[in-house]
N, C-alpha and C. Protein backbone atom coordinates (compact mmCIF):
# COMPACT_ATOMS: atom_id res chain seq x y z
N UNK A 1 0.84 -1.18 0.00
CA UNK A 1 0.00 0.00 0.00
C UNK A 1 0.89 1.25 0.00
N UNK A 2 0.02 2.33 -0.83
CA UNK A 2 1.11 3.46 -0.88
C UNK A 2 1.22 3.87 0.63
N UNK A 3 2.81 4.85 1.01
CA UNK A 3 2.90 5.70 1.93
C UNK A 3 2.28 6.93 2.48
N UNK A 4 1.37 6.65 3.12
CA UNK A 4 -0.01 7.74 3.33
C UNK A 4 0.19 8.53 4.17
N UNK A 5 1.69 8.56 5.03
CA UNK A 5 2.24 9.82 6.22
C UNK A 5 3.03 10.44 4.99
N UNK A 6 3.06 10.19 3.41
CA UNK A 6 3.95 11.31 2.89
C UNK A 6 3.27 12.67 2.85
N UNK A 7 4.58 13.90 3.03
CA UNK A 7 3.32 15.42 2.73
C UNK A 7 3.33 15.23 1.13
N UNK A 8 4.39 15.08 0.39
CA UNK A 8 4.74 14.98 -1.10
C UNK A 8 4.19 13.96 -1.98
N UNK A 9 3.53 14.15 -2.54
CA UNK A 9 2.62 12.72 -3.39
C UNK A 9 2.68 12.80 -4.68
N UNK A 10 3.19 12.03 -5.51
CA UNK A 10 3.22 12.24 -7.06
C UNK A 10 2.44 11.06 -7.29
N UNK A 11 1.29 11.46 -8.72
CA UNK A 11 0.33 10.30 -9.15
C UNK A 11 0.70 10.39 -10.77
N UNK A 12 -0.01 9.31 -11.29
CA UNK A 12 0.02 9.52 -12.82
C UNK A 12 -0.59 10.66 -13.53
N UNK A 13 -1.90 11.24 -12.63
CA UNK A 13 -2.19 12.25 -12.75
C UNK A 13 -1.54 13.77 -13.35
N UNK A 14 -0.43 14.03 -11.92
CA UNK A 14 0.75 15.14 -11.79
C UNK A 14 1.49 14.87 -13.40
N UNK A 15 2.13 13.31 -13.23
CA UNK A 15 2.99 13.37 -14.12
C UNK A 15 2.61 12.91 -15.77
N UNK A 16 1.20 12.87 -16.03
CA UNK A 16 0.59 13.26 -17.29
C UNK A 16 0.45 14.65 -17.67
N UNK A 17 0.06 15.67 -16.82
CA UNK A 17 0.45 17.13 -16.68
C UNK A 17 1.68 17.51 -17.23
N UNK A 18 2.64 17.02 -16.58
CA UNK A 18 3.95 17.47 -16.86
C UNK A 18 4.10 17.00 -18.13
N UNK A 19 3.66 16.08 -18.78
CA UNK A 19 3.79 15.18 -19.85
C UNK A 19 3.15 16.20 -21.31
N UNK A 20 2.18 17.01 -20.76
CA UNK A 20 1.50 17.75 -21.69
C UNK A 20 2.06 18.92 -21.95
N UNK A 21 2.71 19.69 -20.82
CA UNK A 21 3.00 20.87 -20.62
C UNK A 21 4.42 20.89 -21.62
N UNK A 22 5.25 19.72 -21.24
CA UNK A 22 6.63 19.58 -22.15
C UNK A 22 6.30 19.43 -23.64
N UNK A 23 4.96 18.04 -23.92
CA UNK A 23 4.79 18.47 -25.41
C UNK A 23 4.54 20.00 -26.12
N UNK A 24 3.57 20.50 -25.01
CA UNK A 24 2.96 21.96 -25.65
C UNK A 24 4.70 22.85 -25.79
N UNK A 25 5.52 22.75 -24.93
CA UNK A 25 6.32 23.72 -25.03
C UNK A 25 7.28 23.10 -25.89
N UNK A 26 7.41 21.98 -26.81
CA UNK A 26 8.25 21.05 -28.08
C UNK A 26 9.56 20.55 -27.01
N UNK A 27 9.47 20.55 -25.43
CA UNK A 27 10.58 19.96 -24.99
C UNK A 27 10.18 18.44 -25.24
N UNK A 28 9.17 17.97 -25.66
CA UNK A 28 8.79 16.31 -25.87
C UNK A 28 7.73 15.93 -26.68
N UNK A 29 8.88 15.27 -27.94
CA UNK A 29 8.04 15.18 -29.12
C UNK A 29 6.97 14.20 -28.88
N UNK A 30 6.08 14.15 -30.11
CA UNK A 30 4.36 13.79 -29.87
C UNK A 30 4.71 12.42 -29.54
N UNK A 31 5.30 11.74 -29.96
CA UNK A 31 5.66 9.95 -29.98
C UNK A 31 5.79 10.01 -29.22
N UNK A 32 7.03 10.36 -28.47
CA UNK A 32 7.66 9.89 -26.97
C UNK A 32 6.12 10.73 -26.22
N UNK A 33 5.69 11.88 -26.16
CA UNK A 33 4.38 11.73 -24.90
C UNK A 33 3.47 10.66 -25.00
N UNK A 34 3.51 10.32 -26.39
CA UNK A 34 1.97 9.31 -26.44
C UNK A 34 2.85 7.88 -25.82
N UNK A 35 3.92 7.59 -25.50
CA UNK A 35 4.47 6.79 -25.52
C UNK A 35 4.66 6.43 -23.72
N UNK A 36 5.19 7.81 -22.96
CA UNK A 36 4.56 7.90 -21.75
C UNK A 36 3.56 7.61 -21.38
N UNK A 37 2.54 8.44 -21.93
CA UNK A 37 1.13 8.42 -21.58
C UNK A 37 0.47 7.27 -21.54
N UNK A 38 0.66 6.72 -22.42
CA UNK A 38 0.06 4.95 -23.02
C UNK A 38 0.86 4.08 -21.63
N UNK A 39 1.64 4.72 -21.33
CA UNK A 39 2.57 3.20 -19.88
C UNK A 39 1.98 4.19 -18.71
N UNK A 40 1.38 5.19 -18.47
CA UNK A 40 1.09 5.60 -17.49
C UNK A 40 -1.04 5.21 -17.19
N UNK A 41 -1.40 4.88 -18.51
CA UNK A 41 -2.53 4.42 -18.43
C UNK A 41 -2.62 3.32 -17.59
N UNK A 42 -1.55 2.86 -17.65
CA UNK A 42 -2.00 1.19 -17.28
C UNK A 42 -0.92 1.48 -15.59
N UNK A 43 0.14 2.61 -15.62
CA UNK A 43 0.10 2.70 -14.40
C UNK A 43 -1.19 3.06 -13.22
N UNK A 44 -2.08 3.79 -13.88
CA UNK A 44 -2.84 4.46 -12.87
C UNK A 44 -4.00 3.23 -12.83
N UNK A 45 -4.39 2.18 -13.66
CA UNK A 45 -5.09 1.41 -12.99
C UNK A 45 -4.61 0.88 -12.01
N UNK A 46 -3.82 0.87 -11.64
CA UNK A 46 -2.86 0.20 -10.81
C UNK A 46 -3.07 1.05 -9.50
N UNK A 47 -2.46 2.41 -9.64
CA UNK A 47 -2.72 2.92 -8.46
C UNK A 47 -3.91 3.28 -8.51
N UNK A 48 -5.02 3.12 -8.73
CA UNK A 48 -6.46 3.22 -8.22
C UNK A 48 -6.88 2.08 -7.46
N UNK A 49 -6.42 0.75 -8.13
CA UNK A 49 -6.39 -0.55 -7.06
C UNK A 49 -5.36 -0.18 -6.07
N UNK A 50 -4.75 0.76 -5.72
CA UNK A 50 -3.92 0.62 -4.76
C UNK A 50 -2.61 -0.96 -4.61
N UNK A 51 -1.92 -1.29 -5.67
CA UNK A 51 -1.78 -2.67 -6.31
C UNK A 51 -0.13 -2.14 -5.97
N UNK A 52 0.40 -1.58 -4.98
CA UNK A 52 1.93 -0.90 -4.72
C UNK A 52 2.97 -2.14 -5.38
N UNK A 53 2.79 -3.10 -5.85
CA UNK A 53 4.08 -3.86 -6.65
C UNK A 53 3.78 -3.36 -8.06
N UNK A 54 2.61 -3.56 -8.14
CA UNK A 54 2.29 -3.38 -9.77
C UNK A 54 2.93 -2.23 -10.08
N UNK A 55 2.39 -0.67 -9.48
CA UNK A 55 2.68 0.44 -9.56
C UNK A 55 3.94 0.45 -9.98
N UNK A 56 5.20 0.34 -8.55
CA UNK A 56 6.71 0.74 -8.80
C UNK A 56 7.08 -0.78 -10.17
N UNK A 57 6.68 -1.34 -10.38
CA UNK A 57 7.25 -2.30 -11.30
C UNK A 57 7.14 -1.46 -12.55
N UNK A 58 5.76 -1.05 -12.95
CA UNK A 58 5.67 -0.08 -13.90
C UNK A 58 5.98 0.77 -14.16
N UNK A 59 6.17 1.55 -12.62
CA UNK A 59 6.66 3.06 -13.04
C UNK A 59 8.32 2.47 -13.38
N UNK A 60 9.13 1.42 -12.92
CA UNK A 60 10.25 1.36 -13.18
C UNK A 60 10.38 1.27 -14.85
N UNK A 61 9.87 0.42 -15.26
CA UNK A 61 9.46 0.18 -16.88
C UNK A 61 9.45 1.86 -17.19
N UNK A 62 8.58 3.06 -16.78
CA UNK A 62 8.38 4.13 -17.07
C UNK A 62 9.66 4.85 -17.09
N UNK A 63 10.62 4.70 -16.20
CA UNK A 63 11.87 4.85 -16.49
C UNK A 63 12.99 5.02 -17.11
N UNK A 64 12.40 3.44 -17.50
CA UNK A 64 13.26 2.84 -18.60
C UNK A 64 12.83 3.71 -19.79
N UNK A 65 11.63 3.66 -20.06
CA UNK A 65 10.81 4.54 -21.25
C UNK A 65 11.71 5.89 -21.26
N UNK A 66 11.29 6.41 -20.18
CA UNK A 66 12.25 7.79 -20.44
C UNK A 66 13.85 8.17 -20.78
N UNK A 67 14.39 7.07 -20.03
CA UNK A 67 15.99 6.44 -20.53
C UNK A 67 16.15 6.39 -22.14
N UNK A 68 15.11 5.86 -22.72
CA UNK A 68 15.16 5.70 -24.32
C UNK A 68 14.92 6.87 -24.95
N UNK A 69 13.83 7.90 -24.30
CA UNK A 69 13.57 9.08 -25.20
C UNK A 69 14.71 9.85 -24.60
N UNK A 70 15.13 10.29 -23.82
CA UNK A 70 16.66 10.85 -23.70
C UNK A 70 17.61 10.43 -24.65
N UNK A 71 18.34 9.01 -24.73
CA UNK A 71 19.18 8.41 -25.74
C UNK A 71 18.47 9.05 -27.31
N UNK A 72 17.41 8.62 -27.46
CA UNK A 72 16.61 9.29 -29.09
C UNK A 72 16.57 10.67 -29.41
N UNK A 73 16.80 11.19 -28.46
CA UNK A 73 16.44 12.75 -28.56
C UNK A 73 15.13 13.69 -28.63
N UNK A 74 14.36 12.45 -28.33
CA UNK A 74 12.99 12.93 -28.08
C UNK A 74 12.61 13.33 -27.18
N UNK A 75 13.52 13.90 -25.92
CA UNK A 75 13.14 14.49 -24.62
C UNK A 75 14.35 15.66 -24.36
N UNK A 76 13.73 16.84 -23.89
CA UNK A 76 14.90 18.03 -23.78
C UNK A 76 15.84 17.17 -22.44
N UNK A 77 16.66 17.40 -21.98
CA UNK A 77 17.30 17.47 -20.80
C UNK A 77 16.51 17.90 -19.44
N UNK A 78 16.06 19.16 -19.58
CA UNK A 78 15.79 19.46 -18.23
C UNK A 78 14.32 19.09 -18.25
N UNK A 79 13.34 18.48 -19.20
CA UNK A 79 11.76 17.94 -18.83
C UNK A 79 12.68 16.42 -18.41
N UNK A 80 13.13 15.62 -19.58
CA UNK A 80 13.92 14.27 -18.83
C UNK A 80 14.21 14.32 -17.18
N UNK A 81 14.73 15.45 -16.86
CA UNK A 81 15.05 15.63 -15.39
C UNK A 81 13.57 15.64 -14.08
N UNK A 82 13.06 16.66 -15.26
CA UNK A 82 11.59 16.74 -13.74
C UNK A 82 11.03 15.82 -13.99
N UNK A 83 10.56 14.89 -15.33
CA UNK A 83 9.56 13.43 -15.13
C UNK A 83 10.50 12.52 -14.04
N UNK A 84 11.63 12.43 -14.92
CA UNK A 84 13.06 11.09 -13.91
C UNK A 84 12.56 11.49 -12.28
N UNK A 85 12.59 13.20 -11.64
CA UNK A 85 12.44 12.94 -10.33
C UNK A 85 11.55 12.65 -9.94
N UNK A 86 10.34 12.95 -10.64
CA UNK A 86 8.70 12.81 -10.23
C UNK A 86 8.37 11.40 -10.24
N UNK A 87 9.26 10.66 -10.99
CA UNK A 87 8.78 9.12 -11.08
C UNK A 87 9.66 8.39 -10.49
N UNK A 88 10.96 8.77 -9.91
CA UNK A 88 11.53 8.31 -9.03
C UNK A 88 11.31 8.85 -7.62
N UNK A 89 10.20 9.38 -7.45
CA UNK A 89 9.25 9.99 -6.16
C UNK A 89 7.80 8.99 -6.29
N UNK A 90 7.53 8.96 -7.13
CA UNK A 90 6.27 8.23 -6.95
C UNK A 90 6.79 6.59 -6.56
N UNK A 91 7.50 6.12 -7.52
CA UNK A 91 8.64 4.76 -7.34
C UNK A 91 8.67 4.70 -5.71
N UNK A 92 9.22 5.42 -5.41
CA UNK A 92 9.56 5.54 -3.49
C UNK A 92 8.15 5.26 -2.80
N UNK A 93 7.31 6.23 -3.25
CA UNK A 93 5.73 6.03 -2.53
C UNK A 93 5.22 4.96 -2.46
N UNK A 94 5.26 4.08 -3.36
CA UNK A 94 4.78 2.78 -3.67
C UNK A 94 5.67 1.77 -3.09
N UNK A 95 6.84 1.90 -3.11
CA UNK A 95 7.53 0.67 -2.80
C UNK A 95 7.96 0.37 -1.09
């Protein structure tokens, strides 16, 4: 079960936001968001069951995802940076 004494909470929610805001501003081309977005769908069923292995297993996979659009060049540097911490914050919550 997630950590429910955290003050700091990141959901798929937050980090679909961030996901939109980087496409709108061309720091993250259309592929790589739809490409997030599509592994974060199936994260948030997850955290709606409250399912804390499923979650960090996925968000780790989500990771990895972002690891590849960095290497491709489909992610600026500094959006790569705020998803990487936001999902290595949510990763923590869950696990």
């Amino acid at each position: 079960m997630r950590r429910n004494y955290l003050v700091y909470t990141v959901s798929t929610a937050d980090l679909n936001s961030l996901i939109e805001a980087f496409r709108d501003s061309d720091e993250l081309k259309n592929d790589a968001a739809r490409k997030l977005s599509m592994h974060l769908t199936a994260v948030e069923r997850f955290e709606n069951r409250e399912d804390a292995a499923k979650v960090a297993k996925h968000m780790e996979s989500f990771l990895l995802i972002l690891d590849q659009q960095l290497d491709a060049d489909r992610i600026s540097a500094s959006a790569y940076d705020v998803l990487y911490s936001d999902a290595t914050d949510m990763l923590a919550m869950w696990n």
